[in-house]
N, C-alpha and C. Protein backbone atom coordinates (compact mmCIF):
# COMPACT_ATOMS: atom_id res chain seq x y z
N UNK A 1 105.50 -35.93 -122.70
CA UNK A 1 106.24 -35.12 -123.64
C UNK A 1 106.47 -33.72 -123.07
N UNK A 2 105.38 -33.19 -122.45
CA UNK A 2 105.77 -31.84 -121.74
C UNK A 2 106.97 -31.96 -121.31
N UNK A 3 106.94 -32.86 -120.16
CA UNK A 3 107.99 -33.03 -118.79
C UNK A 3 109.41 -33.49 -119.61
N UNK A 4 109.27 -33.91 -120.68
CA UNK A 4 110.65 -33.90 -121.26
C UNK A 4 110.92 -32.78 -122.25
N UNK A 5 110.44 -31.76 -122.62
CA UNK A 5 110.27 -30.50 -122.97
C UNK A 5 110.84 -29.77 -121.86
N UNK A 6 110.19 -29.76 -120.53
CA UNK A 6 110.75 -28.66 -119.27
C UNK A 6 111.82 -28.97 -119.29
N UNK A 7 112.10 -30.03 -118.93
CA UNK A 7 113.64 -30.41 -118.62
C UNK A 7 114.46 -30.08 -119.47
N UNK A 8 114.46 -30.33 -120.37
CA UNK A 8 115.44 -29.98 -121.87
C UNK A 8 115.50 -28.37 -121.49
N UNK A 9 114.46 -27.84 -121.40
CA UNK A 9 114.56 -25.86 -121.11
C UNK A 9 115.33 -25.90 -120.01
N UNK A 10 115.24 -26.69 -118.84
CA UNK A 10 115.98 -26.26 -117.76
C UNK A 10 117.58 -26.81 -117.87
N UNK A 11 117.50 -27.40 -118.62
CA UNK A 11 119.15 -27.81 -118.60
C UNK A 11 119.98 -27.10 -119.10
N UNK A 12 118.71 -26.41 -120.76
CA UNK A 12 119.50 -25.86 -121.75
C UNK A 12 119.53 -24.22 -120.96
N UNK A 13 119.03 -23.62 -120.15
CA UNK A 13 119.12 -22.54 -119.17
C UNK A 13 120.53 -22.38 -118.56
N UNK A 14 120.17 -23.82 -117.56
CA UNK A 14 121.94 -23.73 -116.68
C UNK A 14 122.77 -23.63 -117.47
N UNK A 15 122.97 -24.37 -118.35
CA UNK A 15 123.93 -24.38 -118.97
C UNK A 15 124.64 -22.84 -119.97
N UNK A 16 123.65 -22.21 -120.00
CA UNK A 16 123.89 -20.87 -120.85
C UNK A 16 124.21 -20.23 -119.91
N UNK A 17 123.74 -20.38 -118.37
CA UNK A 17 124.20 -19.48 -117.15
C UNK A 17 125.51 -19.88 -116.82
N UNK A 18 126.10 -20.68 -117.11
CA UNK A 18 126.76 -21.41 -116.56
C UNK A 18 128.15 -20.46 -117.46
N UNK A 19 127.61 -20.61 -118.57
CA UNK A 19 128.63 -19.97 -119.80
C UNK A 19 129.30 -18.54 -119.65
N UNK A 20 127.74 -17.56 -119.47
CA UNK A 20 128.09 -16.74 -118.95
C UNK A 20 128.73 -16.48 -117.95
N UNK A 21 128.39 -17.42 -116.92
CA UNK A 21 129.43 -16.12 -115.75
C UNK A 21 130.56 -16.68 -116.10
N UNK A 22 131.46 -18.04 -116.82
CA UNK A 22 132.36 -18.16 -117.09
C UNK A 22 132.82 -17.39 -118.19
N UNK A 23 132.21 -16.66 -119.16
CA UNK A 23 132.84 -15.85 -120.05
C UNK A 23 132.98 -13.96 -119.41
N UNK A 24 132.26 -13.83 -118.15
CA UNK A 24 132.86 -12.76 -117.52
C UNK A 24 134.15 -12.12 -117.56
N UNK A 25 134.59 -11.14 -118.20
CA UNK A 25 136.06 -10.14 -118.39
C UNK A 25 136.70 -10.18 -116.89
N UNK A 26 138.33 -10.15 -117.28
CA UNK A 26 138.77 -10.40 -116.21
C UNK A 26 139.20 -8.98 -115.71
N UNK A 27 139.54 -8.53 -114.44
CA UNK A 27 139.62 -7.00 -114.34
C UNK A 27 140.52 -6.86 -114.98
N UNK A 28 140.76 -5.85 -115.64
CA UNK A 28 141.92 -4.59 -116.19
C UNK A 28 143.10 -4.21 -115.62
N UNK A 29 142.82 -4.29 -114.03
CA UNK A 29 144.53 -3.91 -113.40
C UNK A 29 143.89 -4.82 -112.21
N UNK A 30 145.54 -5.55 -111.97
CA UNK A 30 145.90 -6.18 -110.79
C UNK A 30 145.32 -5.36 -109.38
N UNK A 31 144.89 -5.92 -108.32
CA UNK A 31 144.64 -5.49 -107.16
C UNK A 31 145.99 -5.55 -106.84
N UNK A 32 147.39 -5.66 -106.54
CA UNK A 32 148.65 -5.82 -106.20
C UNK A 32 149.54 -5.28 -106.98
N UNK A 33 150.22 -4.87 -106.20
CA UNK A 33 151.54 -4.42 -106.75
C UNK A 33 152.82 -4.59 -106.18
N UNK A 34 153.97 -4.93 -106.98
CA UNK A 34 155.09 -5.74 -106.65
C UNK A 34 155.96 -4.12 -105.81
N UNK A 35 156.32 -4.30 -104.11
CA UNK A 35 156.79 -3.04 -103.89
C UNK A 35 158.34 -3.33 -102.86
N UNK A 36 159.23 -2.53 -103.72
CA UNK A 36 160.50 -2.88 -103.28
C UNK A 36 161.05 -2.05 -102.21
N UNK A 37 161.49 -2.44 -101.19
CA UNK A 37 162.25 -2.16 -100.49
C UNK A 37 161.86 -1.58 -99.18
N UNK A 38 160.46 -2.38 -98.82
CA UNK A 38 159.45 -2.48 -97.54
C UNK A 38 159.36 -3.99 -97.16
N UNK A 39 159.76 -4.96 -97.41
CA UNK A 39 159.88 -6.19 -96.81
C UNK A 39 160.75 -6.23 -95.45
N UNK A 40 160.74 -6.80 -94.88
CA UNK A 40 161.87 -7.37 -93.53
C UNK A 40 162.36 -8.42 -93.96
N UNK A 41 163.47 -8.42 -93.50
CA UNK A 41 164.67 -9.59 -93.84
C UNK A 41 163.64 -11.01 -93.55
N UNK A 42 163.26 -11.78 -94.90
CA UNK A 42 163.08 -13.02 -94.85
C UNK A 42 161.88 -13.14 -94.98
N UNK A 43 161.15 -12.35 -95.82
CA UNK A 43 159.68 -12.04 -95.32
C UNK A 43 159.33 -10.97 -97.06
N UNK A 44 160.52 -11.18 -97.93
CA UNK A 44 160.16 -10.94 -99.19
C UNK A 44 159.15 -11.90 -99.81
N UNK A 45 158.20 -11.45 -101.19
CA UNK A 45 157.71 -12.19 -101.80
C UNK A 45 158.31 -13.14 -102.73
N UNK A 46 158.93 -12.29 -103.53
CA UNK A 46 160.43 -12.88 -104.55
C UNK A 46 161.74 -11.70 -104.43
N UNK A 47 162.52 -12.14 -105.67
CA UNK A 47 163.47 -11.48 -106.73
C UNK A 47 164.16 -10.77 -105.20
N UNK A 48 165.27 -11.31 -104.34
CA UNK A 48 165.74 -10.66 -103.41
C UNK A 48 167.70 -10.33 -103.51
N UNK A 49 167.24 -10.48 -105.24
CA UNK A 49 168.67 -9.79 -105.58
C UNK A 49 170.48 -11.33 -105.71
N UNK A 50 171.16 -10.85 -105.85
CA UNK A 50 172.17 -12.13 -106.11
C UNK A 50 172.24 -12.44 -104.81
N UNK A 51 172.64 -13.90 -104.83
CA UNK A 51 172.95 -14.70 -104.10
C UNK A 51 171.37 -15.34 -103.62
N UNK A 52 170.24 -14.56 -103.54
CA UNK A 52 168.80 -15.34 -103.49
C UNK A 52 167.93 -15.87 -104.20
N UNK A 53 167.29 -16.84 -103.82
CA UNK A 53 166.49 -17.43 -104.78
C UNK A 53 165.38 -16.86 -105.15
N UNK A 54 164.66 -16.40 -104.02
CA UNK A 54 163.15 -16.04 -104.11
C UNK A 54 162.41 -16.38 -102.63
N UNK A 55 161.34 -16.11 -102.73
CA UNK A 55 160.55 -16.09 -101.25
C UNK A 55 161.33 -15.99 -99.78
N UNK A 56 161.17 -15.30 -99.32
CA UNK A 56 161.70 -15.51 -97.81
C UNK A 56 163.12 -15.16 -97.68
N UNK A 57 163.79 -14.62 -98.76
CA UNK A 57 165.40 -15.08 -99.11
C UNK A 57 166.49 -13.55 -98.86
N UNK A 58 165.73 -12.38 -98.57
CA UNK A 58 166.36 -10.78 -98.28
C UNK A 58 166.69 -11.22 -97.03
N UNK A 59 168.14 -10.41 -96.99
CA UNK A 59 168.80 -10.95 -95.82
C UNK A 59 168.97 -9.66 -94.86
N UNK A 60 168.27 -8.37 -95.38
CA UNK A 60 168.29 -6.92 -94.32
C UNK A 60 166.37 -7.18 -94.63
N UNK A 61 166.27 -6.11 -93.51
CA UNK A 61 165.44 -5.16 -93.87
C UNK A 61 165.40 -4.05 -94.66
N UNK A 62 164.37 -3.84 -94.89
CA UNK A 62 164.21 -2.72 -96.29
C UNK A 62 164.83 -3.02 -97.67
N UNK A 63 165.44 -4.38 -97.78
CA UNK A 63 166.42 -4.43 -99.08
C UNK A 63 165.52 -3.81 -100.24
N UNK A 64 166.35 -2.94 -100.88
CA UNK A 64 165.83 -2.21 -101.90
C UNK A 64 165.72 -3.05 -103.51
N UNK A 65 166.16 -4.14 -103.21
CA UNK A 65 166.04 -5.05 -104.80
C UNK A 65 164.94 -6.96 -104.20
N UNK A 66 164.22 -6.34 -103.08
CA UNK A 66 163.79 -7.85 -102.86
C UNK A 66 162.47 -6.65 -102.97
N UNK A 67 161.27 -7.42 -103.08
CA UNK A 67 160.07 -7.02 -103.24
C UNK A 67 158.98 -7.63 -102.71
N UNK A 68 157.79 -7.14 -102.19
CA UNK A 68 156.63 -7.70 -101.79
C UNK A 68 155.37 -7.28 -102.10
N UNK A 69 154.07 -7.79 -102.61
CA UNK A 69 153.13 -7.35 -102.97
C UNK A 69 152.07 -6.97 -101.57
N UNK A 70 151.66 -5.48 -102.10
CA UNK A 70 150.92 -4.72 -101.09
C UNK A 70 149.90 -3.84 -102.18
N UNK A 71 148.80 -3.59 -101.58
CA UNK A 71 147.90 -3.26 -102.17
C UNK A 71 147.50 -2.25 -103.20
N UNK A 72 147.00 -2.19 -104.64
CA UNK A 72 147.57 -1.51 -105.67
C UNK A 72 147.53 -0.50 -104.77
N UNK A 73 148.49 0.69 -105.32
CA UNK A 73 148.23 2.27 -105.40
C UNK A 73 148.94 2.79 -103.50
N UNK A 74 149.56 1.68 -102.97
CA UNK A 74 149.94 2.39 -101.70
C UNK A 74 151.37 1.61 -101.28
N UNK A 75 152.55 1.44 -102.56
CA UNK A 75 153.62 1.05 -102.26
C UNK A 75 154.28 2.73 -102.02
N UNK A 76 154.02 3.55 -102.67
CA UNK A 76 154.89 4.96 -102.81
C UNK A 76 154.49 5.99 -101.31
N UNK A 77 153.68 5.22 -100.74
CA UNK A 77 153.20 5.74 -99.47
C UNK A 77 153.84 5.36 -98.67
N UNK A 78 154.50 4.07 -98.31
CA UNK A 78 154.41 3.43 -97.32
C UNK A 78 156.53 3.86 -97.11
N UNK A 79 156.12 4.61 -95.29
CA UNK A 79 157.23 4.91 -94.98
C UNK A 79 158.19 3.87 -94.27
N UNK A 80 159.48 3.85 -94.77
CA UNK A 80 160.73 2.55 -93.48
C UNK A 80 161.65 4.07 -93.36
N UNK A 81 162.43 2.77 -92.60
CA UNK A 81 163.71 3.81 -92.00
C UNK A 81 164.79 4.33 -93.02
N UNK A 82 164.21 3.75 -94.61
CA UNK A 82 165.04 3.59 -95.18
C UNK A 82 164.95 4.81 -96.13
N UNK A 83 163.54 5.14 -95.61
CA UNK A 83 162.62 5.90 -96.99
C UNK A 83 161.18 5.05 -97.29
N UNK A 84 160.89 5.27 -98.82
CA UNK A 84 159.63 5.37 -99.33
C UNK A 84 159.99 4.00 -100.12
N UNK A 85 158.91 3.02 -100.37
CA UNK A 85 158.57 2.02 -101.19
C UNK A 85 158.70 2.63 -102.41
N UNK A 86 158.89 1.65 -103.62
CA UNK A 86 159.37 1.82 -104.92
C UNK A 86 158.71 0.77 -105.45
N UNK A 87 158.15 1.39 -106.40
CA UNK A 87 157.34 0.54 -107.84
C UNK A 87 158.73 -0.27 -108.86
N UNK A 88 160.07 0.17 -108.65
CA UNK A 88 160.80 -0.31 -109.28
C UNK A 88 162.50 -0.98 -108.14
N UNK A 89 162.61 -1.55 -108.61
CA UNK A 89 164.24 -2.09 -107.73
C UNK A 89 164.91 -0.85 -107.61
N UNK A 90 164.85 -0.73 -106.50
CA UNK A 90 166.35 0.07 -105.73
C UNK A 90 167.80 0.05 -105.29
């Protein structure tokens, strides 16, 4: 009777551990951010403006309406020939 007592504790344990780290909060802000008009032709993430579908599909460099995700907080940094990355379509 013990040994089916422990066991019952140890199952009913994992299982509450188990709960928890699955009920863990998910972070608050994205590590990424969607940044337009620092991709190279063909080498966008999405949204590369009419006539494209998505992924791979900017047909210049720097296109200012195709976008690629780069690490939060350093799209407005990042210098091209074109200028400065943009948090929004250019």
């Amino acid at each position: 009777m013990n040994s089916r007592n422990l066991t019952f504790t140890a199952i009913t344990l994992a299982a509450l551990a188990s709960g928890a780290a699955l009920a863990q909060p998910m972070p608050a802000q994205p590590t990424m951010d969607k940044c337009y008009g620092v991709s190279l032709a063909g080498k966008n993430d999405c949204a590369a403006g009419p006539g494209t579908t998505c992924a791979g599909t900017s047909k210049v460099d720097y296109q200012g309406n195709a976008w690629k995700y780069v690490a939060k907080g350093t799209c407005t940094t990042m210098k091209t020939p074109k200028g400065m990355g943009s948090l929004k379509e250019m």
